[in-house]
N, C-alpha and C. Protein backbone atom coordinates (compact mmCIF):
# COMPACT_ATOMS: atom_id res chain seq x y z
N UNK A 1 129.24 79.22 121.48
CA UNK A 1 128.70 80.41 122.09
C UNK A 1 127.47 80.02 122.92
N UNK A 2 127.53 80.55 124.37
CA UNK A 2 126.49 80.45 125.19
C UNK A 2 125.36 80.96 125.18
N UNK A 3 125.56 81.97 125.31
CA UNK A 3 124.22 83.02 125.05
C UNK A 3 123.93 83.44 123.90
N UNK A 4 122.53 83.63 123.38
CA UNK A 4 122.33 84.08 122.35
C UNK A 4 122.34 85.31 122.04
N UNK A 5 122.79 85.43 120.57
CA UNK A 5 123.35 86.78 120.03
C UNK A 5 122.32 87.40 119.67
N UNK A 6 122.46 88.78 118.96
CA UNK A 6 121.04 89.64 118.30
C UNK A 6 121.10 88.95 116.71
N UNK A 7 122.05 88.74 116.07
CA UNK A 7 122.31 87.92 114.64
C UNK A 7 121.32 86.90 115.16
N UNK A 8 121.92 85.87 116.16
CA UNK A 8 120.80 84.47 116.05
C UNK A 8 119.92 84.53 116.55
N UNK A 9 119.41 85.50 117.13
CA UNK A 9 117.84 85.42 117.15
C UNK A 9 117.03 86.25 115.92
N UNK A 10 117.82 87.25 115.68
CA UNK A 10 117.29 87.75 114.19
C UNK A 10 117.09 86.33 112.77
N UNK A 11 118.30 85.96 112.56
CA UNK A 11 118.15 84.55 112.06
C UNK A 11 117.36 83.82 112.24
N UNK A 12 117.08 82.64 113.72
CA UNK A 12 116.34 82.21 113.70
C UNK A 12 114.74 82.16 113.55
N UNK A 13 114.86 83.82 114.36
CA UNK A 13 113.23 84.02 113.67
C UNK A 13 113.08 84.11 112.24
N UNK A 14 113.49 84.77 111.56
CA UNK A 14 113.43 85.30 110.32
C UNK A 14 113.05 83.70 109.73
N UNK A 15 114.08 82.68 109.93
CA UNK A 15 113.62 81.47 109.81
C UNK A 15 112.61 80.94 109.72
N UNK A 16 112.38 80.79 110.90
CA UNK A 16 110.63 80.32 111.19
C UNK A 16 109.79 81.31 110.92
N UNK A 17 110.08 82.47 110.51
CA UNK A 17 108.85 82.98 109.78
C UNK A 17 108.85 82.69 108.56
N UNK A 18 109.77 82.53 107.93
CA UNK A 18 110.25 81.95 105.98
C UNK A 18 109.47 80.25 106.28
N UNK A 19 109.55 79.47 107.04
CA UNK A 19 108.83 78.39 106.93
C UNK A 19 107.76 78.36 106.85
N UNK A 20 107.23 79.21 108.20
CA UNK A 20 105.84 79.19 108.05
C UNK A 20 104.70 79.83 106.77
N UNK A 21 105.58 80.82 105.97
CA UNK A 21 105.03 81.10 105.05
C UNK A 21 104.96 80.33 104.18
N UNK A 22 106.48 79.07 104.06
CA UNK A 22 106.61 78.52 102.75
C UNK A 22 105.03 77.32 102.87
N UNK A 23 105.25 76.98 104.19
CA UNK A 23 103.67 75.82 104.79
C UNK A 23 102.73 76.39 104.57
N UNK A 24 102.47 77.74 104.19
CA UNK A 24 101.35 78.45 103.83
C UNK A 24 101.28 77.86 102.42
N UNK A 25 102.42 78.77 101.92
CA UNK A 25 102.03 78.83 100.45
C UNK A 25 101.74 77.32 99.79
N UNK A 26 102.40 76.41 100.28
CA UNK A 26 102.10 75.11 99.94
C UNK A 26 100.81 74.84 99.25
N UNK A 27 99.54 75.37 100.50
CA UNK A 27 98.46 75.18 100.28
C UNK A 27 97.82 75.85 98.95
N UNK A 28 98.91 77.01 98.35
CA UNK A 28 98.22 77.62 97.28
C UNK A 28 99.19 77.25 95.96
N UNK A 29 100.29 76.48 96.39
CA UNK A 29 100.85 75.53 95.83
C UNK A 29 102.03 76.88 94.73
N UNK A 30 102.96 77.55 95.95
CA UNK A 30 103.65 78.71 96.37
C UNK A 30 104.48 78.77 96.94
N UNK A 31 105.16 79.45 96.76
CA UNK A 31 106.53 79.80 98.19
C UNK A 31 106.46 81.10 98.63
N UNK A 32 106.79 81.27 99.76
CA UNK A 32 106.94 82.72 100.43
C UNK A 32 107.93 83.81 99.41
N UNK A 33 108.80 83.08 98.85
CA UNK A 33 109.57 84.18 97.58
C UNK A 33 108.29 84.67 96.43
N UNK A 34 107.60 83.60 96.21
CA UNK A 34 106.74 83.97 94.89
C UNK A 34 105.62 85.19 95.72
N UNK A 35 105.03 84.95 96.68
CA UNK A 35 104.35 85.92 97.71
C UNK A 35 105.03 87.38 97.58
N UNK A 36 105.97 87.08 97.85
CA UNK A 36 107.02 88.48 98.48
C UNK A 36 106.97 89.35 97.39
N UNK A 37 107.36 88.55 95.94
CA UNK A 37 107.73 89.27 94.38
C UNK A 37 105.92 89.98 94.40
N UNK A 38 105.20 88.62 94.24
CA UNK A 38 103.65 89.22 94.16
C UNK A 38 103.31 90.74 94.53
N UNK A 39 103.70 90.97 95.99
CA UNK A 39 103.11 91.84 96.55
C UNK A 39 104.56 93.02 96.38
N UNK A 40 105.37 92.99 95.85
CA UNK A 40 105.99 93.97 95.38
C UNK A 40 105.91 94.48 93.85
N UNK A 41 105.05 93.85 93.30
CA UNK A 41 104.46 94.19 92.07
C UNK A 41 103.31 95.34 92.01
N UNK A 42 103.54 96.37 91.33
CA UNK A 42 102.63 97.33 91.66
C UNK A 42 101.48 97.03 90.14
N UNK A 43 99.88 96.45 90.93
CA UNK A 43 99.16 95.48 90.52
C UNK A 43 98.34 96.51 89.54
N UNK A 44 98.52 97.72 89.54
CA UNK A 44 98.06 98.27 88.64
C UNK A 44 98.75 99.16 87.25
N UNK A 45 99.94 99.33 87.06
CA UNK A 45 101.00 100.05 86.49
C UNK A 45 101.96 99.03 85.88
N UNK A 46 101.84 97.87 87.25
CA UNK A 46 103.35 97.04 86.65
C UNK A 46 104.75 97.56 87.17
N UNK A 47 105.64 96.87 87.28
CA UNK A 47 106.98 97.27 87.84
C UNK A 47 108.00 97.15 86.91
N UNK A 48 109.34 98.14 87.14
CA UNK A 48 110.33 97.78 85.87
C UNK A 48 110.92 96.32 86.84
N UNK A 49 111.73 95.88 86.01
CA UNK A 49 112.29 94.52 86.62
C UNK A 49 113.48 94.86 87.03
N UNK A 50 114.09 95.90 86.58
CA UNK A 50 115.37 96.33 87.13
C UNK A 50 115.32 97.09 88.78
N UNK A 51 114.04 97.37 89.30
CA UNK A 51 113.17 97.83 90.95
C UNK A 51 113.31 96.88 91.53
N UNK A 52 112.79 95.65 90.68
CA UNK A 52 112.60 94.56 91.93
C UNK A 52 113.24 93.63 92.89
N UNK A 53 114.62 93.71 92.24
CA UNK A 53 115.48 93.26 93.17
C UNK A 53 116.04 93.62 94.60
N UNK A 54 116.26 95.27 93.98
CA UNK A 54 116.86 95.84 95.00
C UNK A 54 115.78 96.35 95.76
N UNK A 55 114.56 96.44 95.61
CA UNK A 55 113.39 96.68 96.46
C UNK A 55 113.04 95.40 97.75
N UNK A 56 113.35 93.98 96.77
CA UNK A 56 113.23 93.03 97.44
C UNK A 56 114.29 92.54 98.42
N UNK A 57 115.45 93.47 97.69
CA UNK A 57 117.09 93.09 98.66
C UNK A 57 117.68 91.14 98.31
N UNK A 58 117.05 91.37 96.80
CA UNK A 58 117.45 89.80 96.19
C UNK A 58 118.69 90.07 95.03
N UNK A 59 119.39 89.03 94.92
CA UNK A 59 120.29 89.11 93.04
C UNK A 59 119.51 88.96 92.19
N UNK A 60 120.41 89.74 91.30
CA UNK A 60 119.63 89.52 89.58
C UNK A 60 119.09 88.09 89.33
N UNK A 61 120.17 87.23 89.80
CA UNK A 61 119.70 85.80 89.53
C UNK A 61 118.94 85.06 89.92
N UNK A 62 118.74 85.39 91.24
CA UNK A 62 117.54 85.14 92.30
C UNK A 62 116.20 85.26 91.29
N UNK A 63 116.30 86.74 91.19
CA UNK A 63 115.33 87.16 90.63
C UNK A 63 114.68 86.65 89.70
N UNK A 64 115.43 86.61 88.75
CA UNK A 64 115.30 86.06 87.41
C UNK A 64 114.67 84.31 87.42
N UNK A 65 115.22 83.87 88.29
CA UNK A 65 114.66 82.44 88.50
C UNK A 65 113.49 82.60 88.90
N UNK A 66 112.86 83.74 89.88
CA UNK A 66 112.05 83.83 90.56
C UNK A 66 110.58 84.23 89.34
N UNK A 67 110.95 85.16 88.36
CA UNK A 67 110.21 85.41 87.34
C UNK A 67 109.87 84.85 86.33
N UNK A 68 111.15 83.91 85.93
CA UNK A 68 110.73 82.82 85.10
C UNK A 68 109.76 81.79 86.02
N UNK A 69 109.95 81.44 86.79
CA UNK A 69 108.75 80.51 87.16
C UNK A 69 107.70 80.99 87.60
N UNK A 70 107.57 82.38 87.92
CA UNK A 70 105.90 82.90 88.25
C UNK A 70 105.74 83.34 86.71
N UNK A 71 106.42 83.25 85.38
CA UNK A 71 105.68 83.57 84.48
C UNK A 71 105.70 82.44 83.94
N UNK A 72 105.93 81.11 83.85
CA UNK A 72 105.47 79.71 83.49
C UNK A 72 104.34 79.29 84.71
N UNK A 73 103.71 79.66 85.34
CA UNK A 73 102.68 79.24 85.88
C UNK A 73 101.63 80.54 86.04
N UNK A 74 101.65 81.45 85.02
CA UNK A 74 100.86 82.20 84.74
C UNK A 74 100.66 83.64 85.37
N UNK A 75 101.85 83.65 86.62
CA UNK A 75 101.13 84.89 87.46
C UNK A 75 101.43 86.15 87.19
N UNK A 76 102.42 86.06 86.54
CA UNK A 76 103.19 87.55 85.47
C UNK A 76 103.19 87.52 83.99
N UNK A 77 103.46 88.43 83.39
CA UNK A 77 103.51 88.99 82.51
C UNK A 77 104.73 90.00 82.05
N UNK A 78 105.78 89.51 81.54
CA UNK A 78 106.71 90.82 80.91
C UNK A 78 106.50 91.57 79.70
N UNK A 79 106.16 92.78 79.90
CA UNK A 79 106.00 93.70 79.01
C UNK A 79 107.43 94.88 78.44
N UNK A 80 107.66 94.58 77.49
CA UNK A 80 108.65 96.39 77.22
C UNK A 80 108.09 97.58 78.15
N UNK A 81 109.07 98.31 78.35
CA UNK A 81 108.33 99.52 79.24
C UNK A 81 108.22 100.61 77.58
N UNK A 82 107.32 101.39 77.68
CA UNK A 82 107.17 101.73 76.88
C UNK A 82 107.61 103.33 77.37
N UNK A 83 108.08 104.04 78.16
CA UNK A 83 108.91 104.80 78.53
C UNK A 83 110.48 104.72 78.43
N UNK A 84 110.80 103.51 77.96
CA UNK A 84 112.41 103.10 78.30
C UNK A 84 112.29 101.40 77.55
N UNK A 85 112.98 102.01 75.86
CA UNK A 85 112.86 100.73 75.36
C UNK A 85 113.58 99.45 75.57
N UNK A 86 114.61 99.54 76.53
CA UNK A 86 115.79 99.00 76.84
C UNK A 86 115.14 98.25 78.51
N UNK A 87 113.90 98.85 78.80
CA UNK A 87 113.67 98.08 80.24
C UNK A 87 112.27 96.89 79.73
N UNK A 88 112.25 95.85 80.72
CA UNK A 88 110.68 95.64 80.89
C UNK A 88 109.91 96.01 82.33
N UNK A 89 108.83 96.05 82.02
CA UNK A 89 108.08 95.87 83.15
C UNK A 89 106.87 94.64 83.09
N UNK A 90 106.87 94.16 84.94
CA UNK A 90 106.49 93.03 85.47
C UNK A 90 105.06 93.52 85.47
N UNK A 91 104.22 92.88 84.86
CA UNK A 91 102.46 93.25 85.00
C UNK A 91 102.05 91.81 85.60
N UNK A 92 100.80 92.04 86.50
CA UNK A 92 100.01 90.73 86.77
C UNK A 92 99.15 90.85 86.39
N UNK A 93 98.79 89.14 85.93
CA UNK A 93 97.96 88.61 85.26
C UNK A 93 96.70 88.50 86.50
N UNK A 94 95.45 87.89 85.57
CA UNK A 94 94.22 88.23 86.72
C UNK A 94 94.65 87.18 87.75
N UNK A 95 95.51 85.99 87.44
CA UNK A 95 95.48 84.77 88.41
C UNK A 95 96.90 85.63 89.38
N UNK A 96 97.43 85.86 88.62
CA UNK A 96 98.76 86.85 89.67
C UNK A 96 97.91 87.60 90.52
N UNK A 97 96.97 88.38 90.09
CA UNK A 97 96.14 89.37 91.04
C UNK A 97 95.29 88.21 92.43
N UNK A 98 95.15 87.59 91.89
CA UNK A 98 94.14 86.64 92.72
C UNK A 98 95.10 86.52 93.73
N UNK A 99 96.55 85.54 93.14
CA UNK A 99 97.30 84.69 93.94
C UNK A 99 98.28 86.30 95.10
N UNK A 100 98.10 87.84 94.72
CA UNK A 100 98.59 88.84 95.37
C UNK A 100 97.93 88.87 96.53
N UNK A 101 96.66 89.19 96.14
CA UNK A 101 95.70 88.98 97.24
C UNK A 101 95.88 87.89 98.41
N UNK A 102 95.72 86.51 98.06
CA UNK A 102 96.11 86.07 99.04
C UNK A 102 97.11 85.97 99.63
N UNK A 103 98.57 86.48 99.14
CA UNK A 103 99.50 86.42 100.10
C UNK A 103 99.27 87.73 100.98
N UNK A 104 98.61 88.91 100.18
CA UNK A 104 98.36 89.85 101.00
C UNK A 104 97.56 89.54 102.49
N UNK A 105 96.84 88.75 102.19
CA UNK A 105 95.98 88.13 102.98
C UNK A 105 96.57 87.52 104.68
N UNK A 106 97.20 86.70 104.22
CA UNK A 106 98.28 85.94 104.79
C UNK A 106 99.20 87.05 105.57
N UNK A 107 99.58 88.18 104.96
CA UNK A 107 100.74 88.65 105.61
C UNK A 107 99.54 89.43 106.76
N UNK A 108 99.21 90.03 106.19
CA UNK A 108 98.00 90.78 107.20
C UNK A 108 97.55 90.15 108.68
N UNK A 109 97.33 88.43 108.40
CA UNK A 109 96.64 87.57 109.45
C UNK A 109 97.74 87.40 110.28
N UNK A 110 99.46 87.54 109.92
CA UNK A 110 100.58 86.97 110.06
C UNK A 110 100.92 88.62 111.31
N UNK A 111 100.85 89.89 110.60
CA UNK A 111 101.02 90.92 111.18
C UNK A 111 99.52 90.74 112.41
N UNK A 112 98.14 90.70 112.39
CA UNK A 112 97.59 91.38 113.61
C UNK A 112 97.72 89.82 114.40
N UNK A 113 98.19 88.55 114.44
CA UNK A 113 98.39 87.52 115.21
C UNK A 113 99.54 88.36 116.29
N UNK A 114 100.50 88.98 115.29
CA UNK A 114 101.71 89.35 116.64
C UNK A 114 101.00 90.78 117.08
N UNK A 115 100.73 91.62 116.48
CA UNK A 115 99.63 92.74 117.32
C UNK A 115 98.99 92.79 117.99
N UNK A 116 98.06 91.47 118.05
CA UNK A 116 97.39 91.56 119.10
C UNK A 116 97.56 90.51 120.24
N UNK A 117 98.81 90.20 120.04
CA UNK A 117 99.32 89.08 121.21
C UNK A 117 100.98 89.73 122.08
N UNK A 118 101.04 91.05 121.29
CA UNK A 118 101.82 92.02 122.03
C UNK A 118 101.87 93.49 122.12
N UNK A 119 102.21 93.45 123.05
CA UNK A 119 102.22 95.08 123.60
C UNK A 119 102.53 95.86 122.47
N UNK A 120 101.69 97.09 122.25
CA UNK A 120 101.94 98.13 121.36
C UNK A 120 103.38 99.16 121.24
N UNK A 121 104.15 98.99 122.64
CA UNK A 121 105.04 99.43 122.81
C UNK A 121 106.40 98.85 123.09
N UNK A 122 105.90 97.25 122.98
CA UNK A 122 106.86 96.65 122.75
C UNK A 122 107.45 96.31 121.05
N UNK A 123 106.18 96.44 120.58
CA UNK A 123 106.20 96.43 118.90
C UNK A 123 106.75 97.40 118.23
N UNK A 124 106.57 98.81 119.06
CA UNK A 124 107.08 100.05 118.65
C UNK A 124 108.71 100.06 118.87
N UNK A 125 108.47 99.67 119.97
CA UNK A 125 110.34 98.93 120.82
C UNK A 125 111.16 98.32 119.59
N UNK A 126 110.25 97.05 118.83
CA UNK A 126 110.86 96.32 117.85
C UNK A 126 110.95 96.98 116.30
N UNK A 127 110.07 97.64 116.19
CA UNK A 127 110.73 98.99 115.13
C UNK A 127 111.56 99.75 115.28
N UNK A 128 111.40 100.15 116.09
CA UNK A 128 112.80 100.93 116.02
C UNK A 128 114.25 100.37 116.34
N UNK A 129 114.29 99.27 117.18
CA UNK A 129 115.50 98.87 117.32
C UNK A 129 115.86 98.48 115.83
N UNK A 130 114.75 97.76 115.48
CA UNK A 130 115.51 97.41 113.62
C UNK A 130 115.73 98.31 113.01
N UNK A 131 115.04 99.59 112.65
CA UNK A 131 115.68 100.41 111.96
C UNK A 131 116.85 101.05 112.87
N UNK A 132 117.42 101.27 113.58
CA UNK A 132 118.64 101.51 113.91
C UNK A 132 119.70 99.89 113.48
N UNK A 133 119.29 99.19 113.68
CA UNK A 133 120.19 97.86 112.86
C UNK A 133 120.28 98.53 111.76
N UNK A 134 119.33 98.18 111.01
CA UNK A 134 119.56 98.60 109.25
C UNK A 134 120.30 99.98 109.18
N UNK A 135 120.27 100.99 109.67
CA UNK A 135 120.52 102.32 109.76
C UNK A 135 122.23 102.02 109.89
N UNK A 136 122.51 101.31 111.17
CA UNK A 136 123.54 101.13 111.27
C UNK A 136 124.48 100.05 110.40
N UNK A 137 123.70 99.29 109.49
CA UNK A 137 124.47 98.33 108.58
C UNK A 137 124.58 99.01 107.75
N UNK A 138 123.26 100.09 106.96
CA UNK A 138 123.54 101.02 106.21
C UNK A 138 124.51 101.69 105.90
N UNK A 139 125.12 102.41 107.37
CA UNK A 139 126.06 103.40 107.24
C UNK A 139 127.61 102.93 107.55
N UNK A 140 127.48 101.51 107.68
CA UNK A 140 128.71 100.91 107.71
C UNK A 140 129.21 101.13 108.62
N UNK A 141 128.77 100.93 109.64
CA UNK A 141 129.14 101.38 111.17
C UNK A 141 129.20 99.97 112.04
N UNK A 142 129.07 98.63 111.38
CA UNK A 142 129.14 97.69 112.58
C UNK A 142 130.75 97.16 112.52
N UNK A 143 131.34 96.74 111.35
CA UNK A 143 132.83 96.53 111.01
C UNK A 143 133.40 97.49 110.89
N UNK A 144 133.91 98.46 112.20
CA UNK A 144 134.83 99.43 112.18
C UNK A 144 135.55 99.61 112.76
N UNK A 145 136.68 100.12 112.95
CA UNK A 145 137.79 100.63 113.66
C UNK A 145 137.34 101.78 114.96
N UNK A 146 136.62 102.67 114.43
CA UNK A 146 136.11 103.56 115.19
C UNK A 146 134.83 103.30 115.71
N UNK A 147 134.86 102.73 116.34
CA UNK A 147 133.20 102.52 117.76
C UNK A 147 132.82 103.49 118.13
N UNK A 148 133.27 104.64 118.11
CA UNK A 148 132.44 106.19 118.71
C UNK A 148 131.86 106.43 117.60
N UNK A 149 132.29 106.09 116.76
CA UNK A 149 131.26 106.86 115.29
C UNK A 149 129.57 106.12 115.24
N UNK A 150 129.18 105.26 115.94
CA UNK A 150 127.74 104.07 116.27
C UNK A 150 127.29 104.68 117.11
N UNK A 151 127.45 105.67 117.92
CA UNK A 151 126.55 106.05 119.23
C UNK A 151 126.39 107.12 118.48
């Protein structure tokens, strides 16, 4: 294929933004997955663990790998939910809180680098075209028989 598609440039960026985070996290001796879980942890309440997947758009197993090793290096905590004896919930620890922060940090420096190196209405341009992607993967409208049903 000659020209590039909306898949491979969605891909490839998505790419090089997953690197550049993972070269981040390096430095805090991290990966952009352990970041991602971090900051989908709600740092004051705790999260059930059965949220976080599908919040994150990861597998159970993903997951699960992902929690066992942020809770062997200290940054979580599984607790019983004490609303629902059959669930747990994900609490952070003060070094989890620390290590939230800085990915928060990071994503923030990561978001106003492209803000303020592009047009406000080109950014607005790039929201919305994605949520009509997702909208439209959502509703199962890209593998179809019927193409009038997408407009």
């Amino acid at each position: 294929m000659k020209e590039k598609t909306i898949d491979y440039v969605l891909r490839t960026t998505w790419l090089a933004v997953k690197k550049m985070y993972n070269e981040e996290g390096i430095k805090f001796k991290s990966t952009m997955a352990t970041g991602f879980t971090l900051l989908s942890i709600d740092p004051g309440k705790g999260t059930p663990s059965t949220s976080l997947g599908p919040k994150m758009g990861i597998g159970v197993n993903s997951l699960s790998r992902i929690l066992t090793a942020m809770e062997l290096e200290g940054l979580i905590k599984r607790r019983p939910n004490p609303e629902d004896g059959r669930g747990v919930l994900v609490h952070l620890t003060k070094f989890g809180i620390i290590s939230r922060e800085k990915a928060r940090e990071r994503v923030l420096m990561f978001n106003d680098a492209i803000t303020n190196n592009i047009d406000k209405e080109k950014i607005d341009s790039f929201f919305e075209v994605t949520e009509l992607i997702n909208n439209l993967i959502g509703n199962k409208l890209i593998f179809t028989e019927n193409k009038e049903n997408a407009k």
